[in-house]
C-alpha atoms as a PDB file:
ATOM      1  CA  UNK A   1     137.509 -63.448 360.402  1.00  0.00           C
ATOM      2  CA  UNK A   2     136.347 -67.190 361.119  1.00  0.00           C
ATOM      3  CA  UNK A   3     132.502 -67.417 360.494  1.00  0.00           C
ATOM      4  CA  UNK A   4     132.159 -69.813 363.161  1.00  0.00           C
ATOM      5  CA  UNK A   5     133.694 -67.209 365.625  1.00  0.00           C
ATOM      6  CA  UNK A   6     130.207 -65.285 365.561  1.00  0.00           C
ATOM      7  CA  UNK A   7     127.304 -66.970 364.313  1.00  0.00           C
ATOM      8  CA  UNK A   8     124.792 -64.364 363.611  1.00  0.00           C
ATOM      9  CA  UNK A   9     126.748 -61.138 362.857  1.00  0.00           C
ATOM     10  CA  UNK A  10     128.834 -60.154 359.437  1.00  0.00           C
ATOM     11  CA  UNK A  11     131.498 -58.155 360.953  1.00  0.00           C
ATOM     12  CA  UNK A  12     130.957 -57.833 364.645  1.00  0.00           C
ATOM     13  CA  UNK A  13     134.106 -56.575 365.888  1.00  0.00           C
ATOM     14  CA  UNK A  14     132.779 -53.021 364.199  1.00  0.00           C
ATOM     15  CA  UNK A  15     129.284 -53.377 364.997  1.00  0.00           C
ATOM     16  CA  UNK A  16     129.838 -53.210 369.145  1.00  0.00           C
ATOM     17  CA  UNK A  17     133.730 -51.092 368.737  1.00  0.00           C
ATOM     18  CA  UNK A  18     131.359 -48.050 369.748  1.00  0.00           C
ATOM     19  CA  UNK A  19     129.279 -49.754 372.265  1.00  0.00           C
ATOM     20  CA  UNK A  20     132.073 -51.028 374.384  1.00  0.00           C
ATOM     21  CA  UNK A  21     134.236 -48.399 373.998  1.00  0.00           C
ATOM     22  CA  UNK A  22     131.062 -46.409 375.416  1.00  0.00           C
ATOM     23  CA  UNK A  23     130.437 -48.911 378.219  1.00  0.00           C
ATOM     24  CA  UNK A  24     133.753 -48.158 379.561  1.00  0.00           C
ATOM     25  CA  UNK A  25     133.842 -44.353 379.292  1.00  0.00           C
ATOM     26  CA  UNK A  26     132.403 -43.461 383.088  1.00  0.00           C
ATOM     27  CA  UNK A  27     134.905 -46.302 384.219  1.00  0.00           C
ATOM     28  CA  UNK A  28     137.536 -44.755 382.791  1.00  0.00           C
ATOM     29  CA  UNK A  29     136.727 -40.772 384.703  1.00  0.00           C
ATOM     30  CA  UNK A  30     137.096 -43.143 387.959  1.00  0.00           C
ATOM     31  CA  UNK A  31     140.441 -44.263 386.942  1.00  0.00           C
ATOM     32  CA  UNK A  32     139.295 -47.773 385.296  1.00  0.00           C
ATOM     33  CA  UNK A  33     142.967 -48.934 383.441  1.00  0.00           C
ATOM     34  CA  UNK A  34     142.678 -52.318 382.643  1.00  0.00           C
ATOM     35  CA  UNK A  35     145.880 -53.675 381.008  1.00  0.00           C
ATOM     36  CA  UNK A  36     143.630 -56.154 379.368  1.00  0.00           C
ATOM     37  CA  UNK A  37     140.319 -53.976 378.442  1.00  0.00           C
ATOM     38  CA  UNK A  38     140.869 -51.012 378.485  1.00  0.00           C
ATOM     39  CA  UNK A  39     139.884 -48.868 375.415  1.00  0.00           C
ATOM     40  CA  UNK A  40     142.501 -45.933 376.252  1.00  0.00           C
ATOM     41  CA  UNK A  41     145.445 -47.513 377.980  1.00  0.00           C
ATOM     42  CA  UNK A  42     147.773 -47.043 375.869  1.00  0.00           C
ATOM     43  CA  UNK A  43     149.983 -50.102 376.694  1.00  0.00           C
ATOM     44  CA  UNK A  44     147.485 -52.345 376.591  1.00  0.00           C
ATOM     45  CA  UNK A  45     145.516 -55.282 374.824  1.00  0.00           C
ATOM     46  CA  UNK A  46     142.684 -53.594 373.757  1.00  0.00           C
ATOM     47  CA  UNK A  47     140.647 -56.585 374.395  1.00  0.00           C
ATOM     48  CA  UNK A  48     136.795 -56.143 373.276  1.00  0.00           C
ATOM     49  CA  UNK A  49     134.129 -59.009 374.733  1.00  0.00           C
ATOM     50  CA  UNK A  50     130.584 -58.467 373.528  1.00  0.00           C
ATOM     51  CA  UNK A  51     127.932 -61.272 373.561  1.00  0.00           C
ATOM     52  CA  UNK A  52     126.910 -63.537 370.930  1.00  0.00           C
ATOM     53  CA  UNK A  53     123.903 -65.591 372.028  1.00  0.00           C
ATOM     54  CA  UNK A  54     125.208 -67.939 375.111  1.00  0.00           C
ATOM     55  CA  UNK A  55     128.814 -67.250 374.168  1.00  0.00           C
ATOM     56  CA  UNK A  56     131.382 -64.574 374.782  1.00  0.00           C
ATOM     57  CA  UNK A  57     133.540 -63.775 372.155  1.00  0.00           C
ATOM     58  CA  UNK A  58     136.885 -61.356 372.053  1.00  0.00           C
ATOM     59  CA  UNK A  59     138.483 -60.754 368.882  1.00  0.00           C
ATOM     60  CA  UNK A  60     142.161 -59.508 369.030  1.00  0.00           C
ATOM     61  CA  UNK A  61     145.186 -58.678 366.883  1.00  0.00           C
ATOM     62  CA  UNK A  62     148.506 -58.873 368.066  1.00  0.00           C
ATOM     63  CA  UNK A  63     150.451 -56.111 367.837  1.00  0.00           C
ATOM     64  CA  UNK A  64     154.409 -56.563 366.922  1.00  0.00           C
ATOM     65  CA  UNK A  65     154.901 -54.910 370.943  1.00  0.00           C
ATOM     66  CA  UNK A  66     153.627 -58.087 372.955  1.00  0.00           C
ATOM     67  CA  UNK A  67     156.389 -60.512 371.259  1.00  0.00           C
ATOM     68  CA  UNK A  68     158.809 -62.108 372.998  1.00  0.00           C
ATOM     69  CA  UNK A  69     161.221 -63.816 370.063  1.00  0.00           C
ATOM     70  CA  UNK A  70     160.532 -62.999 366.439  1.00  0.00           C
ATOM     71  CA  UNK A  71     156.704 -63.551 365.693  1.00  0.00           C
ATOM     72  CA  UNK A  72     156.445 -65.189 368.575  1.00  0.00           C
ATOM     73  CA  UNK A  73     153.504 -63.669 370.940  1.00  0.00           C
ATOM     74  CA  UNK A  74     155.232 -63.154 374.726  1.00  0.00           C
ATOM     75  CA  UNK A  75     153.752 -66.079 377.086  1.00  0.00           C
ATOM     76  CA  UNK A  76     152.862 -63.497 379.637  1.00  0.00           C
ATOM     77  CA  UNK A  77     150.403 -61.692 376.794  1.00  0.00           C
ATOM     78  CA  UNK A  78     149.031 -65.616 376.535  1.00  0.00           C
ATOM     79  CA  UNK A  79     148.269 -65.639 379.979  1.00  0.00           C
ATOM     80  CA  UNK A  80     147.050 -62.357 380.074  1.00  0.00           C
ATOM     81  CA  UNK A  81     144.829 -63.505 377.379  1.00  0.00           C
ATOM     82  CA  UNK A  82     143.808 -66.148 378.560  1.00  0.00           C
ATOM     83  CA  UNK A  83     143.248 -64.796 382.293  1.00  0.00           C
ATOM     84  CA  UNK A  84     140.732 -61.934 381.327  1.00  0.00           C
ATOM     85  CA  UNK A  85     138.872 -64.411 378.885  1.00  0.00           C
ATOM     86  CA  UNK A  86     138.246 -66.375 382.061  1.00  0.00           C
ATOM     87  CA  UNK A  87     137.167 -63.412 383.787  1.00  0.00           C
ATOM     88  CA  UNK A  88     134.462 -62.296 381.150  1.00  0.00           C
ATOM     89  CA  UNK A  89     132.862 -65.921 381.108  1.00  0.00           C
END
């Protein structure tokens, strides 16, 4: 992982995995499904935001399902990206 992607943390995509994935749970019972966010759909991104001094940061790995041509990511996964990014900030 780029160090300049999180300043002040060693590894913080595990550190605040449990947190979010907590933060969402009473979301989820009221039928909370975000494509984009959502810890337990099991279509989507996955995306995890947590807070890193004045910036938002989202880690994410592709997954071989959101490509469009070989190794090429799908352009509506980019904009998908890019729209809940946009959202979060």
């Amino acid at each position: 992982m780029p160090k300049a992607l999180c300043k002040n943390h060693a590894d913080p995509y595990e550190r605040f995995h449990e947190s979010f994935t907590l933060a969402f749970a009473d979301m989820e019972e009221q039928g909370y499904n975000c494509f984009a966010c959502c810890p337990s759909n099991p279509f989507g991104l996955k995306m995890e935001f947590y807070e890193d001094g004045d910036d938002i940061v989202c880690l994410w790995k592709p997954h071989t399902n959101f490509q469009s041509w070989l190794n090429t990511l799908h352009g509506g996964i980019q904009s998908t990206l890019m729209d809940e990014v946009g959202g979060w900030v």
